[in-house]
Each structure stands twice: as structure tokens, then as C-alpha cells.
C-alpha atoms as a PDB file:
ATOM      1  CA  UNK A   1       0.000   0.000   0.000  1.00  0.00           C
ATOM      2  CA  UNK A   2       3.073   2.429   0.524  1.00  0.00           C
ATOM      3  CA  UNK A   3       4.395   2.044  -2.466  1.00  0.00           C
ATOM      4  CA  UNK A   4       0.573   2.985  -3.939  1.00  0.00           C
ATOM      5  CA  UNK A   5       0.484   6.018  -2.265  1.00  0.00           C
ATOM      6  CA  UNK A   6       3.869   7.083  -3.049  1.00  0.00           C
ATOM      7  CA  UNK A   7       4.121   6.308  -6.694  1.00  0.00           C
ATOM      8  CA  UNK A   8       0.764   6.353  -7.688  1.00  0.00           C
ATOM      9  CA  UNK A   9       0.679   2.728  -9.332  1.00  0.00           C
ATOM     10  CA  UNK A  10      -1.615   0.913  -8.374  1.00  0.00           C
ATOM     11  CA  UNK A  11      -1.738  -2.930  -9.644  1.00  0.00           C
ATOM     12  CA  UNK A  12      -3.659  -4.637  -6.921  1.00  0.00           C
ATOM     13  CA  UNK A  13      -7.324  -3.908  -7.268  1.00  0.00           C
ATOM     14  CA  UNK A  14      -8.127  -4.412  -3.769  1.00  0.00           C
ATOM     15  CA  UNK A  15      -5.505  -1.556  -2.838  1.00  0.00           C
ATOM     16  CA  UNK A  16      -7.331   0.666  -5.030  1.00  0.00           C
ATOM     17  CA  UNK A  17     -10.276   0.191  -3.338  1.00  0.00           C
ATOM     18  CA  UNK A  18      -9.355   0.630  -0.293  1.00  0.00           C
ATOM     19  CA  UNK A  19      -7.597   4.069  -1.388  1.00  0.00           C
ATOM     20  CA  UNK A  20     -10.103   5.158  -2.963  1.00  0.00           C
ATOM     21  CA  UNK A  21     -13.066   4.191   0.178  1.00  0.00           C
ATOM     22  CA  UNK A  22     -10.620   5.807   2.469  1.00  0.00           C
ATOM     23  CA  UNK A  23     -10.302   9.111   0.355  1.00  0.00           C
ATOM     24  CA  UNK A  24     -14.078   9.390  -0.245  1.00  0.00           C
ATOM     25  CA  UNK A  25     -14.887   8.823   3.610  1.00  0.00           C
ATOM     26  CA  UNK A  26     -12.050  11.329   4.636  1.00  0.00           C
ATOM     27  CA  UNK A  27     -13.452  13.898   2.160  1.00  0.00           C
ATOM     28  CA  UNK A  28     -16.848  13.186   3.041  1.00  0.00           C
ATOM     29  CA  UNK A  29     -16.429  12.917   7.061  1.00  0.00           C
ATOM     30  CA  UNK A  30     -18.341   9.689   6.602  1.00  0.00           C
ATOM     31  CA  UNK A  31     -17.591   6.953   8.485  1.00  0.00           C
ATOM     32  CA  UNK A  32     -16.005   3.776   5.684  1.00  0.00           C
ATOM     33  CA  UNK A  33     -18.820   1.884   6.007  1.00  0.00           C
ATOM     34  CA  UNK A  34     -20.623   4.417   4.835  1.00  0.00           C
ATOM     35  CA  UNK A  35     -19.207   5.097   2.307  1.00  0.00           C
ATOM     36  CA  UNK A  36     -18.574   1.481   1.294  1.00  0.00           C
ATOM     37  CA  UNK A  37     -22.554   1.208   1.110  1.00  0.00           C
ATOM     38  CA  UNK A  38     -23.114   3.824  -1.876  1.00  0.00           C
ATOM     39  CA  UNK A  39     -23.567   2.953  -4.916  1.00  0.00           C
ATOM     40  CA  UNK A  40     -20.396   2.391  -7.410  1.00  0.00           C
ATOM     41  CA  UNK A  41     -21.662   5.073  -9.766  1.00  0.00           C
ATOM     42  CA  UNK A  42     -21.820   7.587  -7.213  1.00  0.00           C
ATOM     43  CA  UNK A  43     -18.490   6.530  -5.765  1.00  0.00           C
ATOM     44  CA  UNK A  44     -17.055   7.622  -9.016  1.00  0.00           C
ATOM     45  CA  UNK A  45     -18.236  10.392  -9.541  1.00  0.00           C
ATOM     46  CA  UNK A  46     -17.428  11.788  -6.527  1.00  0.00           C
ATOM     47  CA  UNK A  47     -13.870  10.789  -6.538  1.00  0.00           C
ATOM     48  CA  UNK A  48     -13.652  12.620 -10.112  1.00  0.00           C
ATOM     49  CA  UNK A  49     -14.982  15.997  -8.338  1.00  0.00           C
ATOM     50  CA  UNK A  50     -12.722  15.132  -5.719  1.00  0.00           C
ATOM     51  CA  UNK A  51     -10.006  15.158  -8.002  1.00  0.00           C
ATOM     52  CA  UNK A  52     -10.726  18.380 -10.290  1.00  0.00           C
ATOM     53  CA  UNK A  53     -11.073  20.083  -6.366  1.00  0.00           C
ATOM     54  CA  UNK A  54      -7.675  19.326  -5.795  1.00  0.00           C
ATOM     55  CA  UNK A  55      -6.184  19.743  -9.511  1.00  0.00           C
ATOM     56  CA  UNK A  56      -7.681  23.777  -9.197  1.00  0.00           C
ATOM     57  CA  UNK A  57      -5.938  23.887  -5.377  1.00  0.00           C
ATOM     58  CA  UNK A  58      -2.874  23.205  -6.695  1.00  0.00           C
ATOM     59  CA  UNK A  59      -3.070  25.339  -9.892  1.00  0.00           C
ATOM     60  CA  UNK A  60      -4.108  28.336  -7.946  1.00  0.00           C
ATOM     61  CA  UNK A  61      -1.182  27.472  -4.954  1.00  0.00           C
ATOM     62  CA  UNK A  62       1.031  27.410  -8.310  1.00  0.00           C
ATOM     63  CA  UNK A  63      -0.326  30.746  -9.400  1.00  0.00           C
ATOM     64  CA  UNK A  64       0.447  32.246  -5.636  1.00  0.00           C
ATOM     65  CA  UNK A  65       4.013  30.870  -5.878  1.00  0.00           C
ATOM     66  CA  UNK A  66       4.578  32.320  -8.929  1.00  0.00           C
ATOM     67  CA  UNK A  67       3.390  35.967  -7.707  1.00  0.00           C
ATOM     68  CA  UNK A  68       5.601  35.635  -4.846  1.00  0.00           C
ATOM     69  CA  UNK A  69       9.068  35.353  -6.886  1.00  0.00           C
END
């Protein structure tokens, strides 16, 4: 699982679940069995707004940096 979250590869699909349950129940302040009872669908697509929320973060931390120098 280390090596997951530290590279990013992910080859074991039970890893990747888990990841991604943990993440959405973090995010969501839900307990994991919680969110390990929604729907797949919904999983999904909240992991992909998840992501785009964190993609803008660090664009806009980028743009701050960049001001700075």
C-alpha cells in the first residue's frame, strides 16, 4: 500500500479500493462503512470531483508561488 500512495501505481485492485473508500470517507467525514454502502456510480463520480477540487488547489497554490518570486 506504501508504495501505492507514493508512486501512484496501483496494480492490486483491492488496494485501489481501499484508497479510494478511504479518500471518499475522509473527504466526506463519513464513516467507511458508509461510504462502502453507496452505490459504485456515485463513488465515481465523486472521486472525479474530488479530483478536479484538488487539480484547481494546486493550480491556484502554483499561481500564488509564482506571484511571490
Amino acid at each position: 500500500m506504501r508504495v501505492a500512495i507514493r508512486t501512484g501505481k496501483i496494480t492490486n485492485p483491492k488496494v485501489a479500493s481501499r484508497l479510494s473508500l478511504y479518500t471518499l470517507a475522509k473527504e466526506l467525514n463519513i464513516p467507511p462503512k458508509e461510504a462502502f454502502e453507496l452505490p459504485f456510480s456515485l463513488v465515481q463520480e465523486l472521486l472525479m470531483i474530488h479530483q478536479e477540487i484538488e487539480i484547481h488547489k494546486a493550480e491556484e497554490m502554483q499561481k500564488s508561488f509564482k506571484k511571490i518570486k
